[in-house]
PDB file of N, CA and C in Angstrom:
ATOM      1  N   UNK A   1       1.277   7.909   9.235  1.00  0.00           N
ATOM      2  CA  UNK A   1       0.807   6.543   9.072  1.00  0.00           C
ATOM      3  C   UNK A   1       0.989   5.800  10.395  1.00  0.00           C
ATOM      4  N   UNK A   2      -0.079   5.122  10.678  1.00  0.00           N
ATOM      5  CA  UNK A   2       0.429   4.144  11.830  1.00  0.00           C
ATOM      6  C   UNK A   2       0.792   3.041  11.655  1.00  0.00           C
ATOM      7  N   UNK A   3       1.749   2.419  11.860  1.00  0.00           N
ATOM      8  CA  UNK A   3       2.552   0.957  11.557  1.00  0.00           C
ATOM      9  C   UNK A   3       2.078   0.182  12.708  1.00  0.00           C
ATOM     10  N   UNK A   4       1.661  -0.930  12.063  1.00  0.00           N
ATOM     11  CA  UNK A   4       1.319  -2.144  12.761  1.00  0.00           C
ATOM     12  C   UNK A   4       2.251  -3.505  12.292  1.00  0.00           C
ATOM     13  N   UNK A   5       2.183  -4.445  12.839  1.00  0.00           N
ATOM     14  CA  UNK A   5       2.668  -5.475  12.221  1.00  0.00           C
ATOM     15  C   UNK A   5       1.600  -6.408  11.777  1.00  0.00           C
ATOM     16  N   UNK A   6       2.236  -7.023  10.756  1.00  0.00           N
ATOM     17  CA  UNK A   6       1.080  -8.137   9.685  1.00  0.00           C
ATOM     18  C   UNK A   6       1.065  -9.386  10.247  1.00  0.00           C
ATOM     19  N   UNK A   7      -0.372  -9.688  10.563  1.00  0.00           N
ATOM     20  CA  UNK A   7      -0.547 -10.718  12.107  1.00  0.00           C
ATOM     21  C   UNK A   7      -0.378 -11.760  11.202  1.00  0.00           C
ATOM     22  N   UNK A   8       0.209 -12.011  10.084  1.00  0.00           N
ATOM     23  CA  UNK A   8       0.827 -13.458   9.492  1.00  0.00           C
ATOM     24  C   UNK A   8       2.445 -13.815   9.034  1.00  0.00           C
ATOM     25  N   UNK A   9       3.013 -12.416   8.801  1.00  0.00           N
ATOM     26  CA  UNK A   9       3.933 -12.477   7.931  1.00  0.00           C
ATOM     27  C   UNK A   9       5.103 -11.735   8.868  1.00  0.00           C
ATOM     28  N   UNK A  10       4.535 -10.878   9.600  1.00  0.00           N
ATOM     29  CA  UNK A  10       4.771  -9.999  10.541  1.00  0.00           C
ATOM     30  C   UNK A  10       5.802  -9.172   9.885  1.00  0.00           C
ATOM     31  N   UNK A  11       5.324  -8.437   8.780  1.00  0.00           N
ATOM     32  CA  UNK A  11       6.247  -7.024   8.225  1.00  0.00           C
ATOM     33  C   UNK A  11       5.557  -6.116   8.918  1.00  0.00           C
ATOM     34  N   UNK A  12       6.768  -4.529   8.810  1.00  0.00           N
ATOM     35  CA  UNK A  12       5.579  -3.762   9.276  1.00  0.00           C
ATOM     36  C   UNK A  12       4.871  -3.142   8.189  1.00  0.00           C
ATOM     37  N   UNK A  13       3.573  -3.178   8.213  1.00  0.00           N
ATOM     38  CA  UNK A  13       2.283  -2.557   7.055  1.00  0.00           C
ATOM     39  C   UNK A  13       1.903  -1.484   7.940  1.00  0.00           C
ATOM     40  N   UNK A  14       0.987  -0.296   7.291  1.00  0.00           N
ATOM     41  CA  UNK A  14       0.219   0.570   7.703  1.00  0.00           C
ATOM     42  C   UNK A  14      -0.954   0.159   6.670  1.00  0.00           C
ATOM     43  N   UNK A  15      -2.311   0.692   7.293  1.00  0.00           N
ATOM     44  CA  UNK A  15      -3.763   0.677   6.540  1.00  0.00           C
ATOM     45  C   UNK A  15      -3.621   1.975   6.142  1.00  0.00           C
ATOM     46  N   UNK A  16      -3.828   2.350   5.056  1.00  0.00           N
ATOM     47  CA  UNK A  16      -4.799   3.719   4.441  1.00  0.00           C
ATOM     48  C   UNK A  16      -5.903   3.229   3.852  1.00  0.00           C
ATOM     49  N   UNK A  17      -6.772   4.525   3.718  1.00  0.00           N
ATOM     50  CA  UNK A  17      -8.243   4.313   3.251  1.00  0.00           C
ATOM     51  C   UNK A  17      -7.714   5.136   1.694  1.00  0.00           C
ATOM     52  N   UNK A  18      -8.556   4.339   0.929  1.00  0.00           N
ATOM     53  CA  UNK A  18      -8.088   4.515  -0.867  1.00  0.00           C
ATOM     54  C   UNK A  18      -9.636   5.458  -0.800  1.00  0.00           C
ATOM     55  N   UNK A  19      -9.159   5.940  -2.223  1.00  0.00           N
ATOM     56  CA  UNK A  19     -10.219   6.867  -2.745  1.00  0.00           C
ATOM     57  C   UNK A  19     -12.024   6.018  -2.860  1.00  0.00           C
ATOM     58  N   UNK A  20     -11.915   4.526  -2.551  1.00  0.00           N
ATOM     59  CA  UNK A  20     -13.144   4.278  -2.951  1.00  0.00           C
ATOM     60  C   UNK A  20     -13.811   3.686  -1.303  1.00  0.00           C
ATOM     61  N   UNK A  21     -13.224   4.490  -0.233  1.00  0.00           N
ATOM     62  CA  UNK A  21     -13.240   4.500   0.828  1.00  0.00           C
ATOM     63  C   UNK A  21     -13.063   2.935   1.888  1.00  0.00           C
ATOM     64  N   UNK A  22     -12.445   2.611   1.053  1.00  0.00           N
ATOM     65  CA  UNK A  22     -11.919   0.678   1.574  1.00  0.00           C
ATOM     66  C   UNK A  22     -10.739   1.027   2.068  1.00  0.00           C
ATOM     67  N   UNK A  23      -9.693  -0.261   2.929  1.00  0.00           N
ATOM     68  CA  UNK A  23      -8.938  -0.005   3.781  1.00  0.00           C
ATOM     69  C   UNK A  23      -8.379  -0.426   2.821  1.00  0.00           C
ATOM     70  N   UNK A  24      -7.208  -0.744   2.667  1.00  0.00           N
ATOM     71  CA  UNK A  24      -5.579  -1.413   2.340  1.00  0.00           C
ATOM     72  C   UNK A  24      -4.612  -1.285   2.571  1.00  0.00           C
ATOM     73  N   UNK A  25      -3.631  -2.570   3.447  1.00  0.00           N
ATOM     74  CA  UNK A  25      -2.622  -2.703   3.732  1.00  0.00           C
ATOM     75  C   UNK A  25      -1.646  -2.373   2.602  1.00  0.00           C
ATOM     76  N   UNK A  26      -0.481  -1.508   3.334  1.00  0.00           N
ATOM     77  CA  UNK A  26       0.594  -1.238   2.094  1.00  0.00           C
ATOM     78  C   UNK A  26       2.035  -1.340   3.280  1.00  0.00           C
ATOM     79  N   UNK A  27       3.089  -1.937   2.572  1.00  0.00           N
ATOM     80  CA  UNK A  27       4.405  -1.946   2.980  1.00  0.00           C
ATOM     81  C   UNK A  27       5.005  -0.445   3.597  1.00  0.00           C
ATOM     82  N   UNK A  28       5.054  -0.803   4.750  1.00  0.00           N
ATOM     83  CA  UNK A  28       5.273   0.838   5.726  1.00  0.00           C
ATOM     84  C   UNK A  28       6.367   1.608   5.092  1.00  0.00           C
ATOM     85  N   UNK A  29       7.246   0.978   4.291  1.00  0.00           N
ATOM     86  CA  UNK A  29       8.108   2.056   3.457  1.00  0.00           C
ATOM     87  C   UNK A  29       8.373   1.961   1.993  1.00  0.00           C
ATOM     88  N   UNK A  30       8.520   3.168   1.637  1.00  0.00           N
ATOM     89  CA  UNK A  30       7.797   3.525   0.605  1.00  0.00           C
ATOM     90  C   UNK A  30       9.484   2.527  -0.528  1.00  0.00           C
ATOM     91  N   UNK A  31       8.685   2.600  -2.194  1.00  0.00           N
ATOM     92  CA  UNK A  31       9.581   1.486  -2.789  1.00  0.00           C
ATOM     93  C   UNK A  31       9.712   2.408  -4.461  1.00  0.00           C
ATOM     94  N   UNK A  32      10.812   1.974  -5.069  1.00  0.00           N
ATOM     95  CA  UNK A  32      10.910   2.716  -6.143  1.00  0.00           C
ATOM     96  C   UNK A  32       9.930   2.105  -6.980  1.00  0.00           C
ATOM     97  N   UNK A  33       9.454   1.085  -6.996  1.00  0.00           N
ATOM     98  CA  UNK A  33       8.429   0.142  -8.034  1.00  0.00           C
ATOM     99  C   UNK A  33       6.554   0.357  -7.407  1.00  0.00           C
ATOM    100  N   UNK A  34       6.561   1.515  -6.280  1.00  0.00           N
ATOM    101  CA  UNK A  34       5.284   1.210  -5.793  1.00  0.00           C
ATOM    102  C   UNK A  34       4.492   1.883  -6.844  1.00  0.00           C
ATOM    103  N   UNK A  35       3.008   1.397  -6.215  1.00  0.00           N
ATOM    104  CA  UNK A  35       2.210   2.284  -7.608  1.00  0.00           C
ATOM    105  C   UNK A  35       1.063   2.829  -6.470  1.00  0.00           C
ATOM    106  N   UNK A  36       0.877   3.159  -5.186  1.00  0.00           N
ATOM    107  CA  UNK A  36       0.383   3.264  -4.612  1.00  0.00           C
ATOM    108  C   UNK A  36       1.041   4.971  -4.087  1.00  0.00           C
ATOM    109  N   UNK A  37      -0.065   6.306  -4.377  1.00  0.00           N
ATOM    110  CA  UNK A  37       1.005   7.391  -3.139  1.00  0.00           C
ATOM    111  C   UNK A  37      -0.251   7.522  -2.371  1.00  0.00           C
ATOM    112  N   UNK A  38       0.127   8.721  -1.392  1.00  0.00           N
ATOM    113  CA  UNK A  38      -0.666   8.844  -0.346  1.00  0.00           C
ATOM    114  C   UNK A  38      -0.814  10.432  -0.348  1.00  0.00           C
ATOM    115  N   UNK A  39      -2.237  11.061  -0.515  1.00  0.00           N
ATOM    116  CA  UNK A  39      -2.214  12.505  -0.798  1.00  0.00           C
ATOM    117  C   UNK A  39      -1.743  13.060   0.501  1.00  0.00           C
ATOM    118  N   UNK A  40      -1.889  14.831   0.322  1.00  0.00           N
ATOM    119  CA  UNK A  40      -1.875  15.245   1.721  1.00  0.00           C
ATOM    120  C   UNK A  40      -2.880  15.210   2.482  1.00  0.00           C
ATOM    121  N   UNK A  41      -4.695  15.227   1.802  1.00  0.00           N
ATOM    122  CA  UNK A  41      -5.459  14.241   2.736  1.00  0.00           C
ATOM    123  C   UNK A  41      -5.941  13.114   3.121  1.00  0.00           C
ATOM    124  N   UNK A  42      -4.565  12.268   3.236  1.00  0.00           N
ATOM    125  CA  UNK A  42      -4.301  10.858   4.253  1.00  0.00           C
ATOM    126  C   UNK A  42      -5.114   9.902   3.328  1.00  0.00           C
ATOM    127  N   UNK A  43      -5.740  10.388   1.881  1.00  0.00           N
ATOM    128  CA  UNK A  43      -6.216   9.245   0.996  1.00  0.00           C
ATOM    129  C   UNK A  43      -5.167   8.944   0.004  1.00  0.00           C
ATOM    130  N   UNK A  44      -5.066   6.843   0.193  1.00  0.00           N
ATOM    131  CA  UNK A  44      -4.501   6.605  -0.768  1.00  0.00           C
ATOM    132  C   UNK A  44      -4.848   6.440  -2.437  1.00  0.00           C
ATOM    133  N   UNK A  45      -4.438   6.580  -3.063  1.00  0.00           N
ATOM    134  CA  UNK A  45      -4.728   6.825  -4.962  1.00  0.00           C
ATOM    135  C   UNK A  45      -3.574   5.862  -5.256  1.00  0.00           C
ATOM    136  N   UNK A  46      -4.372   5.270  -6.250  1.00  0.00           N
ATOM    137  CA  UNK A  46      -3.132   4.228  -7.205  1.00  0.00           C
ATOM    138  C   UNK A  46      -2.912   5.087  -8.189  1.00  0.00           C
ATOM    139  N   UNK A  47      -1.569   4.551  -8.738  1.00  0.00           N
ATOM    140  CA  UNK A  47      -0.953   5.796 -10.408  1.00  0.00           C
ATOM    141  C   UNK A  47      -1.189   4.254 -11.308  1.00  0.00           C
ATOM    142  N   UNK A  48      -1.437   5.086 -12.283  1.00  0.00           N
ATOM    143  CA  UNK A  48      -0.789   4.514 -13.438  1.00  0.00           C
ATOM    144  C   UNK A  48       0.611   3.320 -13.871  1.00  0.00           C
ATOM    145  N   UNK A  49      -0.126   2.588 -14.786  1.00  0.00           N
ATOM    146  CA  UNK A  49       1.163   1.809 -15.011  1.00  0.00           C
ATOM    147  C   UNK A  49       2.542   2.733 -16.392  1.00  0.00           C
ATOM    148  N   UNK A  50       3.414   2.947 -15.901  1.00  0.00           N
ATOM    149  CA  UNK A  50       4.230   3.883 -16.577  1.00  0.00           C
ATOM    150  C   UNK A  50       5.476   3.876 -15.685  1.00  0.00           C
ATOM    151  N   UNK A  51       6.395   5.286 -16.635  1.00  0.00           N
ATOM    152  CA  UNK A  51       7.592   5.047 -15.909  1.00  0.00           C
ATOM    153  C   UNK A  51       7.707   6.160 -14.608  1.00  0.00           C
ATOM    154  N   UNK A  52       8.124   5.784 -13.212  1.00  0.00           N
ATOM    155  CA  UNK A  52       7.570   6.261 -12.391  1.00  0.00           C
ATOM    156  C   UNK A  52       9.108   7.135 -12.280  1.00  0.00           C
ATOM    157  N   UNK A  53       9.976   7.211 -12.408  1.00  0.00           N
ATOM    158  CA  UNK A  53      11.421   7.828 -12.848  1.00  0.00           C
ATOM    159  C   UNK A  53      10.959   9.142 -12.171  1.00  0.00           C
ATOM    160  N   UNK A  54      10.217   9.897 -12.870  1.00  0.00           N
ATOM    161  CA  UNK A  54      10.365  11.226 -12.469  1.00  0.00           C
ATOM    162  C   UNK A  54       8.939  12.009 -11.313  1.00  0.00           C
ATOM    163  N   UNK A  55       8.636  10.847 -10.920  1.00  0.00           N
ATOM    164  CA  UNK A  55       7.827  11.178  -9.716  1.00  0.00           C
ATOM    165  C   UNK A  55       8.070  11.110  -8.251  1.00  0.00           C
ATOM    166  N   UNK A  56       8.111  12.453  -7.816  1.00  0.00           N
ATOM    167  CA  UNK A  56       8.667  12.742  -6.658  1.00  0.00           C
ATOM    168  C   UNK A  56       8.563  12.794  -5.503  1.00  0.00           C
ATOM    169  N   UNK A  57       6.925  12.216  -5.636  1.00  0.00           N
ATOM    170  CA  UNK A  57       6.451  11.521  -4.225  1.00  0.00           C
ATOM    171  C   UNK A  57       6.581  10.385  -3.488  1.00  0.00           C
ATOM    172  N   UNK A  58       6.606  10.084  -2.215  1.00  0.00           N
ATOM    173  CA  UNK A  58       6.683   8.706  -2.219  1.00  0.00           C
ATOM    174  C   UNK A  58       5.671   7.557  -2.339  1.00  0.00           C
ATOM    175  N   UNK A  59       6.376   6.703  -3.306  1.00  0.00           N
ATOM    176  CA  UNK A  59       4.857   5.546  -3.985  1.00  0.00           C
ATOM    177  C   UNK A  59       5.671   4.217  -2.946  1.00  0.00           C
ATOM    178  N   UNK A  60       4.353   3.848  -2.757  1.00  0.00           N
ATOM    179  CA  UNK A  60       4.289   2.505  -1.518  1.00  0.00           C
ATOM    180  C   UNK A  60       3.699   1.327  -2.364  1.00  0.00           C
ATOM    181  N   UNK A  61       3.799   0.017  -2.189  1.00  0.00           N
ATOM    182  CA  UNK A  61       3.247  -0.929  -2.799  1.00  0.00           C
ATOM    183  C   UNK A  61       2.307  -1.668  -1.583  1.00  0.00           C
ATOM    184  N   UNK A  62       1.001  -2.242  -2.333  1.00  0.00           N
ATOM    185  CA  UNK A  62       0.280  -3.330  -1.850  1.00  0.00           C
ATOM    186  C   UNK A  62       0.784  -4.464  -0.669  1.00  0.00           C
ATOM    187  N   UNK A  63       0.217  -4.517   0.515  1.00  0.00           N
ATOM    188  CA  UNK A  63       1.160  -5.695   1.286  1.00  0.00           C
ATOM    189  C   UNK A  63       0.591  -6.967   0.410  1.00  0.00           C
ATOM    190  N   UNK A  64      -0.481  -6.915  -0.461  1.00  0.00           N
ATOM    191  CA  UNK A  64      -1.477  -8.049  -0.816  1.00  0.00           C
ATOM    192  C   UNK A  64       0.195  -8.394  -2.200  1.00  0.00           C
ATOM    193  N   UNK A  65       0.555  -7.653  -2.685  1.00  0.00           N
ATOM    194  CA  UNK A  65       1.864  -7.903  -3.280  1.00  0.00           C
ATOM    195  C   UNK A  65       2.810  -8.833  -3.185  1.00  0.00           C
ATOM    196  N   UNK A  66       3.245  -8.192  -1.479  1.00  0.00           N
ATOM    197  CA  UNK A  66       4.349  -8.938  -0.572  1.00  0.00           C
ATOM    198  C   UNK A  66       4.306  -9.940   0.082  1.00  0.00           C
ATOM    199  N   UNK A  67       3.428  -9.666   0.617  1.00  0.00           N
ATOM    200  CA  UNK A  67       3.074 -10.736   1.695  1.00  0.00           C
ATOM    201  C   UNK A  67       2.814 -12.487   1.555  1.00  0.00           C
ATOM    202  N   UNK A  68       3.371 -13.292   1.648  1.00  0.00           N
ATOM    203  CA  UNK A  68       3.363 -14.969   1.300  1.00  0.00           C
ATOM    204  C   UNK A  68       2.226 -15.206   1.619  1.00  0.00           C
ATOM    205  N   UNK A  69       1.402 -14.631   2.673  1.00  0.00           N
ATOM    206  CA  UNK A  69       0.332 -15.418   3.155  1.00  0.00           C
ATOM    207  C   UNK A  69      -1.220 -14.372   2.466  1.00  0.00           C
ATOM    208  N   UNK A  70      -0.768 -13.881   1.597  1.00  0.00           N
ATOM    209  CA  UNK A  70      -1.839 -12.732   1.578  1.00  0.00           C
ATOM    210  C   UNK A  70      -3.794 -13.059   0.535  1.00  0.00           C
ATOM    211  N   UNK A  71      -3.534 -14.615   0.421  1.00  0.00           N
ATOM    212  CA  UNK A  71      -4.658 -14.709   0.420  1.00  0.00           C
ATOM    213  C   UNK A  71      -5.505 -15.388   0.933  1.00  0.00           C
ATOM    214  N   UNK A  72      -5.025 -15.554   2.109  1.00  0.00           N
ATOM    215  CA  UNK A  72      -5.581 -15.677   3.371  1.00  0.00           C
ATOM    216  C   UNK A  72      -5.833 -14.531   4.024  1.00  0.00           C
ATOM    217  N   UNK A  73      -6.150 -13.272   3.772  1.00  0.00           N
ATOM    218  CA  UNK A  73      -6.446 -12.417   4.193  1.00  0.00           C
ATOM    219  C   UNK A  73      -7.510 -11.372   3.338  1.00  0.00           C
ATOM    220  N   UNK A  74      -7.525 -11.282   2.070  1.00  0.00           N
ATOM    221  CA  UNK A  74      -8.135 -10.933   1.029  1.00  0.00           C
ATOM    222  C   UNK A  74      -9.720 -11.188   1.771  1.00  0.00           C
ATOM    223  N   UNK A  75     -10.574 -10.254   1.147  1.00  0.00           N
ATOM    224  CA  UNK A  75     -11.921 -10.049   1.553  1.00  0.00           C
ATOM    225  C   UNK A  75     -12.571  -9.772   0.079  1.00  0.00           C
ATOM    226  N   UNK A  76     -13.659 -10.452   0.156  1.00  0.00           N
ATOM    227  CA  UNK A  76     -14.220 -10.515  -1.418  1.00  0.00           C
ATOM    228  C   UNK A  76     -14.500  -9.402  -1.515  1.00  0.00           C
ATOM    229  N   UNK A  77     -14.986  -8.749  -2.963  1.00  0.00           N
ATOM    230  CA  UNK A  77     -15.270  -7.771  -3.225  1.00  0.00           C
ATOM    231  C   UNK A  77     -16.965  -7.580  -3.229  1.00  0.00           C
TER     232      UNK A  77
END
């Protein structure tokens, strides 16, 4: 992943490209509550809402989540 910093909030985020080939910022380290993993080919996939307990990958969350300033950054759909 390449880490950048968030030109508002200034955490560090990385971009991955999701399965529906759009970008999204996600929190550069990974969180026990994320719902976001990242395959081994560099596409991100959201999981399910459930109990994530016994999943052993690492799941990352949304910076659009974290971030105070994050809808000021949002791009319509």
């Amino acid at each position: 992943m390449n880490i950048v910093e968030c030109r508002s909030c200034k955490a560090k985020i990385a971009f991955i490209t999701m399965e529906s080939g759009r970008s999204m910022p996600v929190d550069s380290e990974p969180v026990d509550n994320g719902n976001v993993w990242i395959g081994e080919d560099g596409v991100g996939r959201v999981v399910g809402k459930g109990d994530y307990s016994t999943v052993t990958m690492p799941l990352f969350i949304s910076h659009f989540a974290t971030c105070p300033n994050s809808k000021a950054h949002r791009k319509s759909k």
